[in-house]
C-alpha atoms as a PDB file:
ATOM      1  CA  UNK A   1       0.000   0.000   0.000  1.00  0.00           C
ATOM      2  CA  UNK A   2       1.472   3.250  -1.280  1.00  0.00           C
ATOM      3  CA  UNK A   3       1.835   6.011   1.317  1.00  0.00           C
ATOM      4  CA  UNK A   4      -0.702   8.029  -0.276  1.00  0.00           C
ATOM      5  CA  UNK A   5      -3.123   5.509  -0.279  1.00  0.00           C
ATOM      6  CA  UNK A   6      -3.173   5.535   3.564  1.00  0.00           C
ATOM      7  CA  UNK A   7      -5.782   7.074   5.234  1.00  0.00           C
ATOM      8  CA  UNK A   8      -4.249   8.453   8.401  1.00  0.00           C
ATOM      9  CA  UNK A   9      -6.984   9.751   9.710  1.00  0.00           C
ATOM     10  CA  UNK A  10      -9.050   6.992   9.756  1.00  0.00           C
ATOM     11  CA  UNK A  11      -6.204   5.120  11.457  1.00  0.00           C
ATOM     12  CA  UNK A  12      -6.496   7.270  14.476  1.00  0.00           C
ATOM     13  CA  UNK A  13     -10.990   7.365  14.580  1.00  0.00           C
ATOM     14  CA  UNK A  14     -10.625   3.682  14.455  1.00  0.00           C
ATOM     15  CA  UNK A  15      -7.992   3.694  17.268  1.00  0.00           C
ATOM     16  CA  UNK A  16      -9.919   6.090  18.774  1.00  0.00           C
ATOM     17  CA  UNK A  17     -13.620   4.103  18.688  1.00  0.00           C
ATOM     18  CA  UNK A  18     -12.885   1.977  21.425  1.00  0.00           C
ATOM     19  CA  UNK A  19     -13.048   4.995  23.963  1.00  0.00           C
ATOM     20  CA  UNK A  20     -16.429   3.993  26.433  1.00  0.00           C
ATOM     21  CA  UNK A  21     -15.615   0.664  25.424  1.00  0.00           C
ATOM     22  CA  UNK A  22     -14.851  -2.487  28.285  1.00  0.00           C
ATOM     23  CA  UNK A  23     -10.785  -2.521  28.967  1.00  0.00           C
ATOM     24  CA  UNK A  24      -9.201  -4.807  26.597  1.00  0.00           C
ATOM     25  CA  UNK A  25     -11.234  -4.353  23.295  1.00  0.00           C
ATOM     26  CA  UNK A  26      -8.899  -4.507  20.273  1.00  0.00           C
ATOM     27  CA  UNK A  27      -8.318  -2.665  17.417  1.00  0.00           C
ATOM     28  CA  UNK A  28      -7.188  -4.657  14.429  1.00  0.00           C
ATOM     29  CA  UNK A  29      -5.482  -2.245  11.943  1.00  0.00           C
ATOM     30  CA  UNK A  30      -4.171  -3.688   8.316  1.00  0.00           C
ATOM     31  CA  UNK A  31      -0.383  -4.535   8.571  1.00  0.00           C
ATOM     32  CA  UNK A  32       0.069  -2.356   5.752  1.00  0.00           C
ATOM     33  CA  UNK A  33      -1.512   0.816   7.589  1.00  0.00           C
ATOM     34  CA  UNK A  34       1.132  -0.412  10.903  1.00  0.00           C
ATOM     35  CA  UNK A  35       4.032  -0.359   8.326  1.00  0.00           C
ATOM     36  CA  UNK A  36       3.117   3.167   7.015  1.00  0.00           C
ATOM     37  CA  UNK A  37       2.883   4.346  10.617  1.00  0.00           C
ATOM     38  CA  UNK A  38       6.370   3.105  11.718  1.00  0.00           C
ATOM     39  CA  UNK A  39       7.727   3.954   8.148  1.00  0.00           C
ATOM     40  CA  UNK A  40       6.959   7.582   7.926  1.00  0.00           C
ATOM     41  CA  UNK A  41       7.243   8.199  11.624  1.00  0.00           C
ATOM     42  CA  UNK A  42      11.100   6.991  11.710  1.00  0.00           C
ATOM     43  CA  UNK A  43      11.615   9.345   8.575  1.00  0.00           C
ATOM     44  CA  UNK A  44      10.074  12.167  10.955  1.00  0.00           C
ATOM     45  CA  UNK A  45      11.891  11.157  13.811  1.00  0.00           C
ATOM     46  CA  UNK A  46      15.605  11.402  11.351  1.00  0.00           C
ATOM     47  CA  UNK A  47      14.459  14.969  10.141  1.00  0.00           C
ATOM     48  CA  UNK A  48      14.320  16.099  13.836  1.00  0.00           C
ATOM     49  CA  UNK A  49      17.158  16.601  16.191  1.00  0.00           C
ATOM     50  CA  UNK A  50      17.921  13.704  18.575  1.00  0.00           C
ATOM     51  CA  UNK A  51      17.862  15.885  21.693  1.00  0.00           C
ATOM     52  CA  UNK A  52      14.577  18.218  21.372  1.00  0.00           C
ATOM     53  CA  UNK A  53      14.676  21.470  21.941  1.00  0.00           C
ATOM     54  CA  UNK A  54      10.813  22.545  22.803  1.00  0.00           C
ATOM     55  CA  UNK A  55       8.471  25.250  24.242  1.00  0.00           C
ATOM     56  CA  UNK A  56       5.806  25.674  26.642  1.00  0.00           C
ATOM     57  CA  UNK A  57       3.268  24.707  27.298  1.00  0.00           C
ATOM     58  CA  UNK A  58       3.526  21.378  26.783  1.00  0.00           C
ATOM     59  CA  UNK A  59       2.528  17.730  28.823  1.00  0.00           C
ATOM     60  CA  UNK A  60       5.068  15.486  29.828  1.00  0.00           C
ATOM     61  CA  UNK A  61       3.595  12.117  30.663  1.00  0.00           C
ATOM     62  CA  UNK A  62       5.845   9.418  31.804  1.00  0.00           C
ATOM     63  CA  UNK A  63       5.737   5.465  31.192  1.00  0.00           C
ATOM     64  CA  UNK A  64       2.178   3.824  29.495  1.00  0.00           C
ATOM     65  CA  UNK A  65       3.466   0.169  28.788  1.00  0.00           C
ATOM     66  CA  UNK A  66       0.597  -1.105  26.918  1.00  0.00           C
ATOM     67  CA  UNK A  67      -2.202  -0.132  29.021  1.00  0.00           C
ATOM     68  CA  UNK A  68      -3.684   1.654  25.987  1.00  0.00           C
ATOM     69  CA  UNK A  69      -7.133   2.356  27.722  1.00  0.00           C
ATOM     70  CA  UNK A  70      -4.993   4.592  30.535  1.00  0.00           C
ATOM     71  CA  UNK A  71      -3.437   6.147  27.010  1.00  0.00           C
ATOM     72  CA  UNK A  72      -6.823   6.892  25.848  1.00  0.00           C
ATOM     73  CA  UNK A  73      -7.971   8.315  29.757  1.00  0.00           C
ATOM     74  CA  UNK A  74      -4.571  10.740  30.023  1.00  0.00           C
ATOM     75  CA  UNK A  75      -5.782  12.108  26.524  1.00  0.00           C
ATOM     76  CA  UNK A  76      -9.562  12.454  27.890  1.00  0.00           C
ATOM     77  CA  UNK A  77      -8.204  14.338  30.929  1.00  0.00           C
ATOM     78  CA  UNK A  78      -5.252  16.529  28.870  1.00  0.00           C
ATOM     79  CA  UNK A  79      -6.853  17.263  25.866  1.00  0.00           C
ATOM     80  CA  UNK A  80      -6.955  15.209  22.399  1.00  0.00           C
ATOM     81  CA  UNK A  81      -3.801  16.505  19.983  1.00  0.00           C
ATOM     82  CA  UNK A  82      -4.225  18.972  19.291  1.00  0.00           C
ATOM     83  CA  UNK A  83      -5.634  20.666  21.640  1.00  0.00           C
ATOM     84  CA  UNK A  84      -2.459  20.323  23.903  1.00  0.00           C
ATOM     85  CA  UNK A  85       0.952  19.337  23.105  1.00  0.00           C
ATOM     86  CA  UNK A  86       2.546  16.489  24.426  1.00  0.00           C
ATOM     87  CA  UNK A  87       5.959  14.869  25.159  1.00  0.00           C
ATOM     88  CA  UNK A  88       6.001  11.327  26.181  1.00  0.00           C
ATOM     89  CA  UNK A  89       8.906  10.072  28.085  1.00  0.00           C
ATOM     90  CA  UNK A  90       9.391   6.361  26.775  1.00  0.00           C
ATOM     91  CA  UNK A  91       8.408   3.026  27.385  1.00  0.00           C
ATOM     92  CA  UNK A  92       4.626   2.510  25.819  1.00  0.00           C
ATOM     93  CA  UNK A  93       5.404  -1.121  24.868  1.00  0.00           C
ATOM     94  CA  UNK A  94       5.711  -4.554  26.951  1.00  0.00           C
ATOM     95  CA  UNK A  95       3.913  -5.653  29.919  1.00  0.00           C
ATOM     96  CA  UNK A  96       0.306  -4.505  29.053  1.00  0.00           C
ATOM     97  CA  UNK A  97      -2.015  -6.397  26.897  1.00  0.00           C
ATOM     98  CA  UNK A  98      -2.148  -3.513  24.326  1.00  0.00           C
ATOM     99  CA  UNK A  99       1.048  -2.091  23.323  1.00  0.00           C
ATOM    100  CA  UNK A 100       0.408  -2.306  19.384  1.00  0.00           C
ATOM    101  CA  UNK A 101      -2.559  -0.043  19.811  1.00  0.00           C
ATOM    102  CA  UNK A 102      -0.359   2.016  22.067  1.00  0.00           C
ATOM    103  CA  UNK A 103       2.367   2.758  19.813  1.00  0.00           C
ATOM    104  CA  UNK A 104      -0.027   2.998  16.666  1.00  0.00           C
ATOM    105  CA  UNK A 105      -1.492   5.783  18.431  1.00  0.00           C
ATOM    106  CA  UNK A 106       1.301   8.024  19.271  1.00  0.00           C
ATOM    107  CA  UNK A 107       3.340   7.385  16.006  1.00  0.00           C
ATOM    108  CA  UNK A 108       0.107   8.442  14.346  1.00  0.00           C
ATOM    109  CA  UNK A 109      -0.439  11.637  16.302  1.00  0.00           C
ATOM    110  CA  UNK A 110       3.394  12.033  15.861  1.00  0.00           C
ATOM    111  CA  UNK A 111       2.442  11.394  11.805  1.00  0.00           C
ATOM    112  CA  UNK A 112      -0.365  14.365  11.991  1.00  0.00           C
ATOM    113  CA  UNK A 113       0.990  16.425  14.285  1.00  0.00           C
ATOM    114  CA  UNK A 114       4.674  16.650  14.007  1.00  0.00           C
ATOM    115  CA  UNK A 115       5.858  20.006  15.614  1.00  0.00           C
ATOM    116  CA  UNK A 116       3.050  19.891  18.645  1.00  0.00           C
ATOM    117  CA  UNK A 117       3.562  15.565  19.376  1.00  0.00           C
ATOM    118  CA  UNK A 118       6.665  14.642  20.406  1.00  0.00           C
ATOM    119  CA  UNK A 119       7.965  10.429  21.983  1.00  0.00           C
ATOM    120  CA  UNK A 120      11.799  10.120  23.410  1.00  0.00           C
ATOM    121  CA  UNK A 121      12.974   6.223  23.981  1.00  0.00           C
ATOM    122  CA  UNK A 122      12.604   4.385  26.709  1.00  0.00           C
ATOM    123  CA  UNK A 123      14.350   1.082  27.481  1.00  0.00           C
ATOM    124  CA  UNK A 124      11.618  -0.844  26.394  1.00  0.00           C
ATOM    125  CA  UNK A 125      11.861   0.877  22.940  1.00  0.00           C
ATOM    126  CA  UNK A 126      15.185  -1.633  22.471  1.00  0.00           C
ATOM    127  CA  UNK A 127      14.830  -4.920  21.050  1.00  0.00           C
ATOM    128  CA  UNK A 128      16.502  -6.530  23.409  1.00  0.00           C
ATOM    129  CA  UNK A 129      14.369  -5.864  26.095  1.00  0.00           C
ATOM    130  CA  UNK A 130      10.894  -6.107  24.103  1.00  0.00           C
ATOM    131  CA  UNK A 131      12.015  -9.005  22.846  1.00  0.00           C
ATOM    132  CA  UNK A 132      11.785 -10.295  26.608  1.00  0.00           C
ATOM    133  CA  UNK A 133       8.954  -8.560  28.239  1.00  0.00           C
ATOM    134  CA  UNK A 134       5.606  -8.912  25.999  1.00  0.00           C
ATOM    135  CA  UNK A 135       5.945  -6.520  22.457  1.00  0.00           C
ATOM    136  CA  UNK A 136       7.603  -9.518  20.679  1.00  0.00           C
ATOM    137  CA  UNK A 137       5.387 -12.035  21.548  1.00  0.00           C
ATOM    138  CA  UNK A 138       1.941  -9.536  21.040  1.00  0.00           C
ATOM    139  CA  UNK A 139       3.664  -9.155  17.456  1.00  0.00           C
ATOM    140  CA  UNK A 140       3.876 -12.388  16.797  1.00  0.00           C
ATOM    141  CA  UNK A 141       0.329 -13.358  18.236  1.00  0.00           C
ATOM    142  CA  UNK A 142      -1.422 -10.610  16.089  1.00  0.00           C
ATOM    143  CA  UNK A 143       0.749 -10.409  13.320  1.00  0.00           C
ATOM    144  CA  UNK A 144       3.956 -11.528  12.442  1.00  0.00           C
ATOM    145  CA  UNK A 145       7.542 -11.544  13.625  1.00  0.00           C
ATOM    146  CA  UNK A 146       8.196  -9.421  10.485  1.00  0.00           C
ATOM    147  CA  UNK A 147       6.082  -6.422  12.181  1.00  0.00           C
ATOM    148  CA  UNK A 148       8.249  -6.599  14.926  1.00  0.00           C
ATOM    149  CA  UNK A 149      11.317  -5.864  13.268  1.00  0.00           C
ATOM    150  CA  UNK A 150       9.427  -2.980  11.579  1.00  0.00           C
ATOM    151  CA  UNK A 151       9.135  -1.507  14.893  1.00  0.00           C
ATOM    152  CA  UNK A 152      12.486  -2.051  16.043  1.00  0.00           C
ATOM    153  CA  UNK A 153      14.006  -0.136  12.940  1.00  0.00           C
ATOM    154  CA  UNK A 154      11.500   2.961  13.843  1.00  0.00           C
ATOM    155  CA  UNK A 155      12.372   2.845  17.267  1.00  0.00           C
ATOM    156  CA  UNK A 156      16.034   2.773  16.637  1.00  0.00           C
ATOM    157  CA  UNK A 157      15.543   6.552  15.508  1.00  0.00           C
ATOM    158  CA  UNK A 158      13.826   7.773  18.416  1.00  0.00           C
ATOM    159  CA  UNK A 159      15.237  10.707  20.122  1.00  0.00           C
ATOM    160  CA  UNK A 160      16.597  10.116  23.701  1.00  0.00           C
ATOM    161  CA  UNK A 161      16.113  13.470  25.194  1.00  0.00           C
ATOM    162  CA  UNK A 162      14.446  16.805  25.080  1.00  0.00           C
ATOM    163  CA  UNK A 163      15.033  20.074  27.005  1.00  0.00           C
ATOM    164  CA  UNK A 164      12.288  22.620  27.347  1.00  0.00           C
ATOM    165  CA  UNK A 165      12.398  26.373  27.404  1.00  0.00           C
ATOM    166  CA  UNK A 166      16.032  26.155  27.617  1.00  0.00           C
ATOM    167  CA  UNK A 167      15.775  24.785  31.322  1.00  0.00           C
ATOM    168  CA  UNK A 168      14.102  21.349  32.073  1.00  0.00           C
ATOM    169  CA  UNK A 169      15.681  18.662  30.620  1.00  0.00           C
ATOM    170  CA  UNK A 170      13.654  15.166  30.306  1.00  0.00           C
ATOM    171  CA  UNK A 171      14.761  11.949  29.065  1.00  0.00           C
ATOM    172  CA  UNK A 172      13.669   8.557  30.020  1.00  0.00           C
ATOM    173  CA  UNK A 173      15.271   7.725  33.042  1.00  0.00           C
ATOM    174  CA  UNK A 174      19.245   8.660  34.903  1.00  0.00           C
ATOM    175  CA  UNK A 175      21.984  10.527  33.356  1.00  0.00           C
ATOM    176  CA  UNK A 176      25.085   8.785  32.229  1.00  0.00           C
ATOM    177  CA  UNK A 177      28.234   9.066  34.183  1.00  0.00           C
ATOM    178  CA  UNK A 178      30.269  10.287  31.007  1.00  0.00           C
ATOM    179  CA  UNK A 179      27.635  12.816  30.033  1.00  0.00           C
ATOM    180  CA  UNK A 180      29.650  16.147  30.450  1.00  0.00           C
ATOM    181  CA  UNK A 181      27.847  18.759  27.694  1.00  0.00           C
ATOM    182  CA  UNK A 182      24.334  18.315  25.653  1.00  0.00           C
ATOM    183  CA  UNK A 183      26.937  18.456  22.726  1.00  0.00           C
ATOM    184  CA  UNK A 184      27.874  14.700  23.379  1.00  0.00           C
ATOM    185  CA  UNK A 185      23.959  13.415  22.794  1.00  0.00           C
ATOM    186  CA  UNK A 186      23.870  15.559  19.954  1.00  0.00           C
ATOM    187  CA  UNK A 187      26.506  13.612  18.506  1.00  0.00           C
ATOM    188  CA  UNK A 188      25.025  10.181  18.559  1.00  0.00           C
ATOM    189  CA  UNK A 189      23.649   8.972  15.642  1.00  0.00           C
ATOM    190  CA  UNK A 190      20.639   6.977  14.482  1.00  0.00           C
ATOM    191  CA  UNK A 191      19.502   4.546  13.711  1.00  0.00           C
ATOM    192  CA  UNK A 192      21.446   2.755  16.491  1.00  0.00           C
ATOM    193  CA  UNK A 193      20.395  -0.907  18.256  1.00  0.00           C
ATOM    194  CA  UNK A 194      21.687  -0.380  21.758  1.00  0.00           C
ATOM    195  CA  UNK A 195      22.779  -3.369  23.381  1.00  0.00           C
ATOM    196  CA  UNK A 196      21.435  -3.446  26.970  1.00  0.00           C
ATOM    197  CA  UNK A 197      23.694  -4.368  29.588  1.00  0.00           C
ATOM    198  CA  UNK A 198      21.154  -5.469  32.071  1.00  0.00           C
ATOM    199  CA  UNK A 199      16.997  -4.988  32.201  1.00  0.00           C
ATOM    200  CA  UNK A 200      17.339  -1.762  33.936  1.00  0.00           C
ATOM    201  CA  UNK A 201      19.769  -0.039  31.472  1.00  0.00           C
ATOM    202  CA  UNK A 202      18.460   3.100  30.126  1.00  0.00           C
ATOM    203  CA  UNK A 203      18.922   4.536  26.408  1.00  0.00           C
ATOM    204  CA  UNK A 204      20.471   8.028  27.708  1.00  0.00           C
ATOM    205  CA  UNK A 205      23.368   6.218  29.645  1.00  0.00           C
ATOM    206  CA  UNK A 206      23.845   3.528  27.219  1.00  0.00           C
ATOM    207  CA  UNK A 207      23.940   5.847  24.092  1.00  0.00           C
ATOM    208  CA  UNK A 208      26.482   8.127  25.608  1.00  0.00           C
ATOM    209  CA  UNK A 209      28.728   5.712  26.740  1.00  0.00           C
ATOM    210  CA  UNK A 210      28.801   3.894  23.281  1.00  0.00           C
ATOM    211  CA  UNK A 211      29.350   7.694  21.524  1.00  0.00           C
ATOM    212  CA  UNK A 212      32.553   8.071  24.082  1.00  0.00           C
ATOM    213  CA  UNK A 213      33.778   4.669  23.309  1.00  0.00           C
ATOM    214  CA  UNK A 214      33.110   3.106  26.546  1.00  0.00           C
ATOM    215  CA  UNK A 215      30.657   1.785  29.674  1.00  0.00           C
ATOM    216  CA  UNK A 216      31.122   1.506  33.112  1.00  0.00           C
ATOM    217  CA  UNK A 217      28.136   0.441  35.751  1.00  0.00           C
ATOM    218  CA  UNK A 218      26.560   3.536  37.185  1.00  0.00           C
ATOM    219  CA  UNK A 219      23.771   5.754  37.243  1.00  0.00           C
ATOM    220  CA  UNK A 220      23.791   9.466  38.506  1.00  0.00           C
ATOM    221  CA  UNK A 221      20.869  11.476  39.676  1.00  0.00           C
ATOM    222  CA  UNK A 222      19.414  14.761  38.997  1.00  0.00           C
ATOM    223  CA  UNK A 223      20.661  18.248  40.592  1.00  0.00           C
ATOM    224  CA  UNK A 224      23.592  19.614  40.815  1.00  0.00           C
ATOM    225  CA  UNK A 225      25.185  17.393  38.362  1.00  0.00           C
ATOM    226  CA  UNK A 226      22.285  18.323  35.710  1.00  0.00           C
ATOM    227  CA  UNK A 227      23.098  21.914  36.155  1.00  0.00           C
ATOM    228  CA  UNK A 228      26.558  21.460  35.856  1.00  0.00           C
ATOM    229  CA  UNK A 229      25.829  20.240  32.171  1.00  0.00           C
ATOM    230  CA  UNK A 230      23.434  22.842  31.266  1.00  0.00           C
ATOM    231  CA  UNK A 231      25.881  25.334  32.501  1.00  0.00           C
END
């Protein structure tokens, strides 16, 4: 199916239909329509800096992990795109029974609304995590292991952080240890597979370390360290 014969908007009313609906119902879009989702998204996400520079006001929401009716209720309360615009902080696949119409959802609104819709990675955006905790085997159920691997190449352009107003800077998770100027996430490039040391790596940390040629075990928090970087 040719790109213009996608209909995107009736991707997101038919994502959209199940609101009212009991927990759980599904919506069954064409493989085709999935493909043209992750396809044009990733070519949206390559176009647009890998650390996000963005304005207020705007809603941060943190982790959804399949649990695509709670998706559907944060939109309810916050407004429908685009009536507000949103950053989402990673992880909306793996451990909830929905995460296909989960990400469908926000790579459309990312589709239709570009410049007001914006998703960093999360760990569970990495293969070899989702391959472990649910979006692998929801792909295969539903689809086909060849979907998956769609997926993984549009979230291996994701960006990995975003700082707002020039002052609040969001990613999905801890700063890495050898993080030492914005500059350096700047500088990694995409697409990139990062290979997870352990199931509570995070992108940010493991990205870095593999654009400054190295890893070492360690985590550091927020404060003064983060405004010793901004500065």
């Amino acid at each position: 199916m040719a790109d213009n014969e996608v209909d995107l908007d009736s991707i997101i009313d038919r994502l959209l239909e199940v609101r009212g609906s009991r927990p759980g119902k599904q919506v069954q879009l064409l493989e085709s329509e999935i493909r043209f989702l992750c396809t044009k998204a990733r070519e949206i996400f390559i176009s647009q800096p890998i650390l996000l520079e963005l304005e207020a006001p705007i809603k941060i929401c943190g982790d959804i992990h399949g649990q695509y009716y709670d998706l559907l209720r944060l939109f309810e309360y916050g407004g429908f795109p685009p009536e507000a615009n949103y950053l989402f902080l990673g992880d909306y696949v793996d451990r909830g029974k929905q995460s296909l119409e989960t990400i469908c959802l926000l790579l459309a609104y990312k589709i239709k609304y570009p410049e007001n819709f914006f998703i960093l990675r999360g760990n569970h955006e990495c293969a070899s995590i989702n391959r472990i905790y649910g979006f692998y085997d929801e792909c295969k159920r539903r689809y086909n292991i060849k979907l998956w691997k769609t997926f993984t190449d549009c979230f291996n352009c994701l960006p990995i952080a975003a700082i707002i107003d020039e002052k609040i800077f969001t990613m999905h998770g801890g700063l890495s240890p050898d993080l030492n100027s914005m500059e350096q996430i700047r500088r990694v490039m995409r697409p990139t597979d990062v290979s997870l040391s352990h199931r509570f790596s995070l992108p940010l940390v493991d990205m870095v370390r593999l654009a400054v040629g190295g890893f070492h075990s360690g985590i550091v928090t927020l404060g003064s360290r983060l405004r010793a970087i901004a500065d």
